[in-house]
C-alpha atoms as a PDB file:
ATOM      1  CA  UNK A   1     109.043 147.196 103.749  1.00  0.00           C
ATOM      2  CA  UNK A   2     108.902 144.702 100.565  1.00  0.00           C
ATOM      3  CA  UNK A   3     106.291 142.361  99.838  1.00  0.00           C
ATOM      4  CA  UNK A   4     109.331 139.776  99.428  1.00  0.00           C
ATOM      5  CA  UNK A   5     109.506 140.510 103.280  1.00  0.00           C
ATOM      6  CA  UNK A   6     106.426 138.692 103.905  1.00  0.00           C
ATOM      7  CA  UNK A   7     108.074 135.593 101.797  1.00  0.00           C
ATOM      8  CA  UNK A   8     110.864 134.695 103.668  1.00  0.00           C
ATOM      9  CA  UNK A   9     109.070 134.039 107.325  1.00  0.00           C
ATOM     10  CA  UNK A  10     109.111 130.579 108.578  1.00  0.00           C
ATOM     11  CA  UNK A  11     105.344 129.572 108.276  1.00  0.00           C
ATOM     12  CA  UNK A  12     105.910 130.785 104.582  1.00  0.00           C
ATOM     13  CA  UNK A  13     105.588 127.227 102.188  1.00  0.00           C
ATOM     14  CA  UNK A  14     108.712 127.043 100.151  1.00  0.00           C
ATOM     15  CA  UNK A  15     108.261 126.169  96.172  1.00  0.00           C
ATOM     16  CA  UNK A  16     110.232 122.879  97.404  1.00  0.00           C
ATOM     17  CA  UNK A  17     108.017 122.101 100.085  1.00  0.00           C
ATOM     18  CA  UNK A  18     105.022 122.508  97.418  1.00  0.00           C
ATOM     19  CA  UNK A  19     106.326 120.078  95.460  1.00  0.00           C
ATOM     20  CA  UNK A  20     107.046 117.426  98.204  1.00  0.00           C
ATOM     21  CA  UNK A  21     103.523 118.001  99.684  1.00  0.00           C
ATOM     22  CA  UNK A  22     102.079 117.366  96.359  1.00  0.00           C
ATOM     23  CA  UNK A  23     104.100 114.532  95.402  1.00  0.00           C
ATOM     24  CA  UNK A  24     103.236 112.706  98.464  1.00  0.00           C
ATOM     25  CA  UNK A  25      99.646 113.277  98.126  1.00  0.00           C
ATOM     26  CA  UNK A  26      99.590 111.906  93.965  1.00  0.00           C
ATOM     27  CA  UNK A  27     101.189 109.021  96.123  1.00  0.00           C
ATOM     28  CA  UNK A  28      98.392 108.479  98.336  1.00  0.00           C
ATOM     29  CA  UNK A  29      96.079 109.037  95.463  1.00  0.00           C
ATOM     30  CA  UNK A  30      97.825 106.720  93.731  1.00  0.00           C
ATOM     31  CA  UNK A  31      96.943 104.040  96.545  1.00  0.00           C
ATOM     32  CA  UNK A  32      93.600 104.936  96.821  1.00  0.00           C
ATOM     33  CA  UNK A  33      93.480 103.376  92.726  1.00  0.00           C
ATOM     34  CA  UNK A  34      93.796 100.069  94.297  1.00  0.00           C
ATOM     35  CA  UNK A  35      91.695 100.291  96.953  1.00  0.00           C
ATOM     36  CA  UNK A  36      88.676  98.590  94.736  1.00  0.00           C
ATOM     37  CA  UNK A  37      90.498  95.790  93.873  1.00  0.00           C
ATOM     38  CA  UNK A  38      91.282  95.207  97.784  1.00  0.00           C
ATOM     39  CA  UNK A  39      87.427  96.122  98.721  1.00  0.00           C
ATOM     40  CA  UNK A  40      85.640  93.717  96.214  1.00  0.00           C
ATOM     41  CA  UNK A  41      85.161  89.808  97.260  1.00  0.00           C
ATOM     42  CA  UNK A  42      84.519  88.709  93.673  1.00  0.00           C
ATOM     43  CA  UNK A  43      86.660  85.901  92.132  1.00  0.00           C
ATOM     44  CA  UNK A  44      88.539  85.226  96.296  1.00  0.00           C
ATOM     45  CA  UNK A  45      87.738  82.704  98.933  1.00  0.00           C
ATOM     46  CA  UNK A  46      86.103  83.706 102.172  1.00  0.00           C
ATOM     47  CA  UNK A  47      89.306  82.783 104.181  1.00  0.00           C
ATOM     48  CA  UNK A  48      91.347  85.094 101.494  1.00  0.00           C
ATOM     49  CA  UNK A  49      88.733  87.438 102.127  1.00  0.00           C
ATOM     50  CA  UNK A  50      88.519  86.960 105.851  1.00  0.00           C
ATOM     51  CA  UNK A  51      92.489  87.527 105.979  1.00  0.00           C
ATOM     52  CA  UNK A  52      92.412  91.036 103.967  1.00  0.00           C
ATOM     53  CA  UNK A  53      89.568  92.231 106.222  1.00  0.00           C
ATOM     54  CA  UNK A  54      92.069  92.327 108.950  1.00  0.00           C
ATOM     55  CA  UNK A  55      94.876  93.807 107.255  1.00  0.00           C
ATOM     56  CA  UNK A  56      93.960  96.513 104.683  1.00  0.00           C
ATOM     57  CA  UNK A  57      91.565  98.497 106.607  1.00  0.00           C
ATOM     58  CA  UNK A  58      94.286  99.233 109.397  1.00  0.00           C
ATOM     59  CA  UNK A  59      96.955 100.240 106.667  1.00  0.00           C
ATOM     60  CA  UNK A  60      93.916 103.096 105.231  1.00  0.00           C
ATOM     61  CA  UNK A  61      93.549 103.751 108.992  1.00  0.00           C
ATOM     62  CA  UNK A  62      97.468 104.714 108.824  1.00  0.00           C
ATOM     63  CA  UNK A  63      97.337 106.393 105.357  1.00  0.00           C
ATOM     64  CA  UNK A  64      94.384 108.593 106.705  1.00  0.00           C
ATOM     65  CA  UNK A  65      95.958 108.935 110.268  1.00  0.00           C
ATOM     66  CA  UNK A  66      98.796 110.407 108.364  1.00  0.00           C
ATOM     67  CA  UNK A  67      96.890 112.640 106.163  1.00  0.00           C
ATOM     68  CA  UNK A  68      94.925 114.148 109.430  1.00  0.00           C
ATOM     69  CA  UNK A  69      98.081 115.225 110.538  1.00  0.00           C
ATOM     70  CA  UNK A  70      99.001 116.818 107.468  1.00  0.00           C
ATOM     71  CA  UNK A  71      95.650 118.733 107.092  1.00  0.00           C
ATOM     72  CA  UNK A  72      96.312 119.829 110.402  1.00  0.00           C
ATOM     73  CA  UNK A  73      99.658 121.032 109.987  1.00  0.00           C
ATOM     74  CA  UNK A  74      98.425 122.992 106.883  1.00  0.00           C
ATOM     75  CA  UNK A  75      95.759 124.127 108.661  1.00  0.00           C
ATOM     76  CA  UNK A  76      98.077 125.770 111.331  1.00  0.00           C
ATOM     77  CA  UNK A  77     100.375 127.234 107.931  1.00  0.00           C
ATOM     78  CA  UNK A  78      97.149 129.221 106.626  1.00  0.00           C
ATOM     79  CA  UNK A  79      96.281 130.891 109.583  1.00  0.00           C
ATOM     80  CA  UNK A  80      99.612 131.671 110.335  1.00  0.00           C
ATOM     81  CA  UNK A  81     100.252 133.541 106.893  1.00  0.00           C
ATOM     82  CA  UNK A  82      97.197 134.686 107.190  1.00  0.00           C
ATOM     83  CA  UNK A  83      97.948 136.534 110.446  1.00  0.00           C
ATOM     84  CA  UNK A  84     101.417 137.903 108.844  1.00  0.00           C
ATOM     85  CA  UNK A  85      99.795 139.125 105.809  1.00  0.00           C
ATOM     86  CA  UNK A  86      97.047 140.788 107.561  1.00  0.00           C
ATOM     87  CA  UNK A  87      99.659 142.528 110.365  1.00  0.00           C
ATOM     88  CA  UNK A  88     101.649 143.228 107.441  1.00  0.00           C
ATOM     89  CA  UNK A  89      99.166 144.598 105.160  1.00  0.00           C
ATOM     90  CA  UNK A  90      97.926 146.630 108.147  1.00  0.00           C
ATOM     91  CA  UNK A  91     101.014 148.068 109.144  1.00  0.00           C
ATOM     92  CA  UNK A  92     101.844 149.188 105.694  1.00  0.00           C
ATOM     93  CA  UNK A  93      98.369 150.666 104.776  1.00  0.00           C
ATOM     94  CA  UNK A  94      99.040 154.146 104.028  1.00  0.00           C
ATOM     95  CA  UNK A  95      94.908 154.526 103.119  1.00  0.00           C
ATOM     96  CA  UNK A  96      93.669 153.354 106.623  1.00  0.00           C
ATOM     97  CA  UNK A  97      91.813 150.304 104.940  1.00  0.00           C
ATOM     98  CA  UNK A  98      89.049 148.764 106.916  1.00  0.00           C
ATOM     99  CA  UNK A  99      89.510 145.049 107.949  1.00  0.00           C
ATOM    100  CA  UNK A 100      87.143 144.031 105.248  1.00  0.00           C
ATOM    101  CA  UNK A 101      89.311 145.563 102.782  1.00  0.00           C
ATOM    102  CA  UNK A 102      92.090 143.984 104.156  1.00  0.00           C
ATOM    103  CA  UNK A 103      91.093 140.586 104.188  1.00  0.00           C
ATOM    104  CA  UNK A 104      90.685 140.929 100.856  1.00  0.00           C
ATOM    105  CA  UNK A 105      94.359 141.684 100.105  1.00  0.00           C
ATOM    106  CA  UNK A 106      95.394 138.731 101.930  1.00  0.00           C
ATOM    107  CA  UNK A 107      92.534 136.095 100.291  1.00  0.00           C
ATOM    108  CA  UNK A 108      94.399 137.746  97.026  1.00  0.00           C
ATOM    109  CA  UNK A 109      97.840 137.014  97.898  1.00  0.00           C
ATOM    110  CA  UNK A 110      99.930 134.530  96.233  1.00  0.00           C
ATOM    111  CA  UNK A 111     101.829 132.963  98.831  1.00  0.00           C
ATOM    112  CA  UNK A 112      98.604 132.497 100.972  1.00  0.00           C
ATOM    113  CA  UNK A 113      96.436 131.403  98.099  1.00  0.00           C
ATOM    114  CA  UNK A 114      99.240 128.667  96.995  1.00  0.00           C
ATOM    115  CA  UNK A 115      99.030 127.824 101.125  1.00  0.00           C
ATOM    116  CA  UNK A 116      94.808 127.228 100.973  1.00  0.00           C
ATOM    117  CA  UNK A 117      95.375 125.232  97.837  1.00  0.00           C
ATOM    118  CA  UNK A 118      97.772 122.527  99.505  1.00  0.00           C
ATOM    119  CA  UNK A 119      95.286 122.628 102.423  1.00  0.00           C
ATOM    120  CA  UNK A 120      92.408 121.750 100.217  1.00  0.00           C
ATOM    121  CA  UNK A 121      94.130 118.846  98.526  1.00  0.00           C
ATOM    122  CA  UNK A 122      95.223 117.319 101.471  1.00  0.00           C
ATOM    123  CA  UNK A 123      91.870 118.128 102.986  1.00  0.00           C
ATOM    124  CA  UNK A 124      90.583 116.523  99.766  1.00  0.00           C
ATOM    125  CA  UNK A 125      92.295 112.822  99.334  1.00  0.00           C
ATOM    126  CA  UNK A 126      91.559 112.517 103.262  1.00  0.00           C
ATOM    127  CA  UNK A 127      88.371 112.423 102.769  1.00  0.00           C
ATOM    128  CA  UNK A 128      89.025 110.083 100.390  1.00  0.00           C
ATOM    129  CA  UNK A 129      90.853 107.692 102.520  1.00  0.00           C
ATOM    130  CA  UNK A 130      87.897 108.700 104.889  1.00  0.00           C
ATOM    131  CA  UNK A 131      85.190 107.330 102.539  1.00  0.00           C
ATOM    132  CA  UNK A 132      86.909 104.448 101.279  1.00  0.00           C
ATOM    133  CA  UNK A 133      87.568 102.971 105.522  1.00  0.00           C
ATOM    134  CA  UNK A 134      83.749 104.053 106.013  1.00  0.00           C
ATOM    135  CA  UNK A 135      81.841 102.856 103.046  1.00  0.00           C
ATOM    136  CA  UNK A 136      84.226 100.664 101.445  1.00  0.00           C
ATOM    137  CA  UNK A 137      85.836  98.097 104.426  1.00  0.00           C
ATOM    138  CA  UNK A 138      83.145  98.905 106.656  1.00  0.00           C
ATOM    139  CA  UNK A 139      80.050  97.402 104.243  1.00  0.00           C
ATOM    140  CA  UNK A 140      82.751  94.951 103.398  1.00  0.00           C
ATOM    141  CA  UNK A 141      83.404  93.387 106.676  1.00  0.00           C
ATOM    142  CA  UNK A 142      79.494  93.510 107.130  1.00  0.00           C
ATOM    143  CA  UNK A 143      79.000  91.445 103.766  1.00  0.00           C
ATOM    144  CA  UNK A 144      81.432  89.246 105.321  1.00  0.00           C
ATOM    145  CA  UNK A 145      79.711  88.234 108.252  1.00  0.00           C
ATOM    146  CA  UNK A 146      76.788  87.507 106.709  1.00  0.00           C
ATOM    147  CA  UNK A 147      78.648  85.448 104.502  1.00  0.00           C
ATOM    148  CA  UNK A 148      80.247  83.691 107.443  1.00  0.00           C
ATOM    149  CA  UNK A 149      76.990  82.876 108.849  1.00  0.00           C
ATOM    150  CA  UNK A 150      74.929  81.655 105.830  1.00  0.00           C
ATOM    151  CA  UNK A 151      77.863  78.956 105.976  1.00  0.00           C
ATOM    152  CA  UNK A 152      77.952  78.430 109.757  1.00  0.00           C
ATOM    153  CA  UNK A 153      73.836  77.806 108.895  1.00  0.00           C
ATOM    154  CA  UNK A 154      74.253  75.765 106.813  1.00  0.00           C
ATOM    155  CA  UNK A 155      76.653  73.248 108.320  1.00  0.00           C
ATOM    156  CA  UNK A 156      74.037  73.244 111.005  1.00  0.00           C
ATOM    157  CA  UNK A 157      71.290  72.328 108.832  1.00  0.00           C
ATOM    158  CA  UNK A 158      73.048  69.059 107.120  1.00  0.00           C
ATOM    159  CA  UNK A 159      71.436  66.173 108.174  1.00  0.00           C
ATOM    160  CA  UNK A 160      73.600  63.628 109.524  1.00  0.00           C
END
């Protein structure tokens, strides 16, 4: 058997499906640049503000949603060419190679280290979108309502 073989299985990730994979994730990255502006309260009102808070952190809930799938997906691709290599390798090992030794061939292979690379930039801008829902809207919609209630005080505290 070729190594070329080992190439052409169906968990195998295509040169086309690389560059899809990583064209949607500069995509998502490229949200995630405008995620500050959408975060900060500077310079809008609190109704403006109020309004966002509803909105934006459900569409990062989506975008990271999305990218959970996709890490899981990948996740399933690596151990799958993992377990092809590894029968392969072992079925082709005219030197009896301990599993040790064959581990290493596969963690050395091209086709599975181009695999663990997608996974860990997918793995990568979800915890992005991960961070941003956490410490970004969370704190946010916090701030928020203790805006909302300074001015709810202070209404009550106007003298009539």
């Amino acid at each position: 058997m070729t190594s070329t073989r080992t190439t052409r299985k169906s968990d195998a990730v295509t040169p086309a499906e690389v560059q899809q994979i990583t064209e949607d994730l500069q995509r998502y990255d490229a949200e995630l640049e405008q995620a500050e502006a959408r975060i900060t309260l500077r310079g809008k009102s609190l109704a403006e503000a109020q309004k966002e808070q509803t909105a934006w952190p459900i569409y990062y809930a989506l975008r990271r949603a999305e990218l959970s799938i996709m890490s899981k997906r990948m996740d399933a691709r690596v151990s799958a060419i993992r377990g092809r290599l590894h029968r392969w390798y072992k079925e082709n090992d005219a030197l009896n190679s301990s599993e040790r030794q064959l581990d290493k061939y596969v963690d050395s292979h091209d086709e599975f280290l181009t695999a663990v690379e997608l996974q860990l930039y997918v793995d990568e801008v979800y915890k992005k979108y991960n961070e941003i829902l956490e410490y970004g809207f969370d704190k946010r919609g916090f701030a928020l309502r203790d805006f909302t209630q300074a001015r709810i005080h202070e209404i009550h505290n106007e003298i009539l």
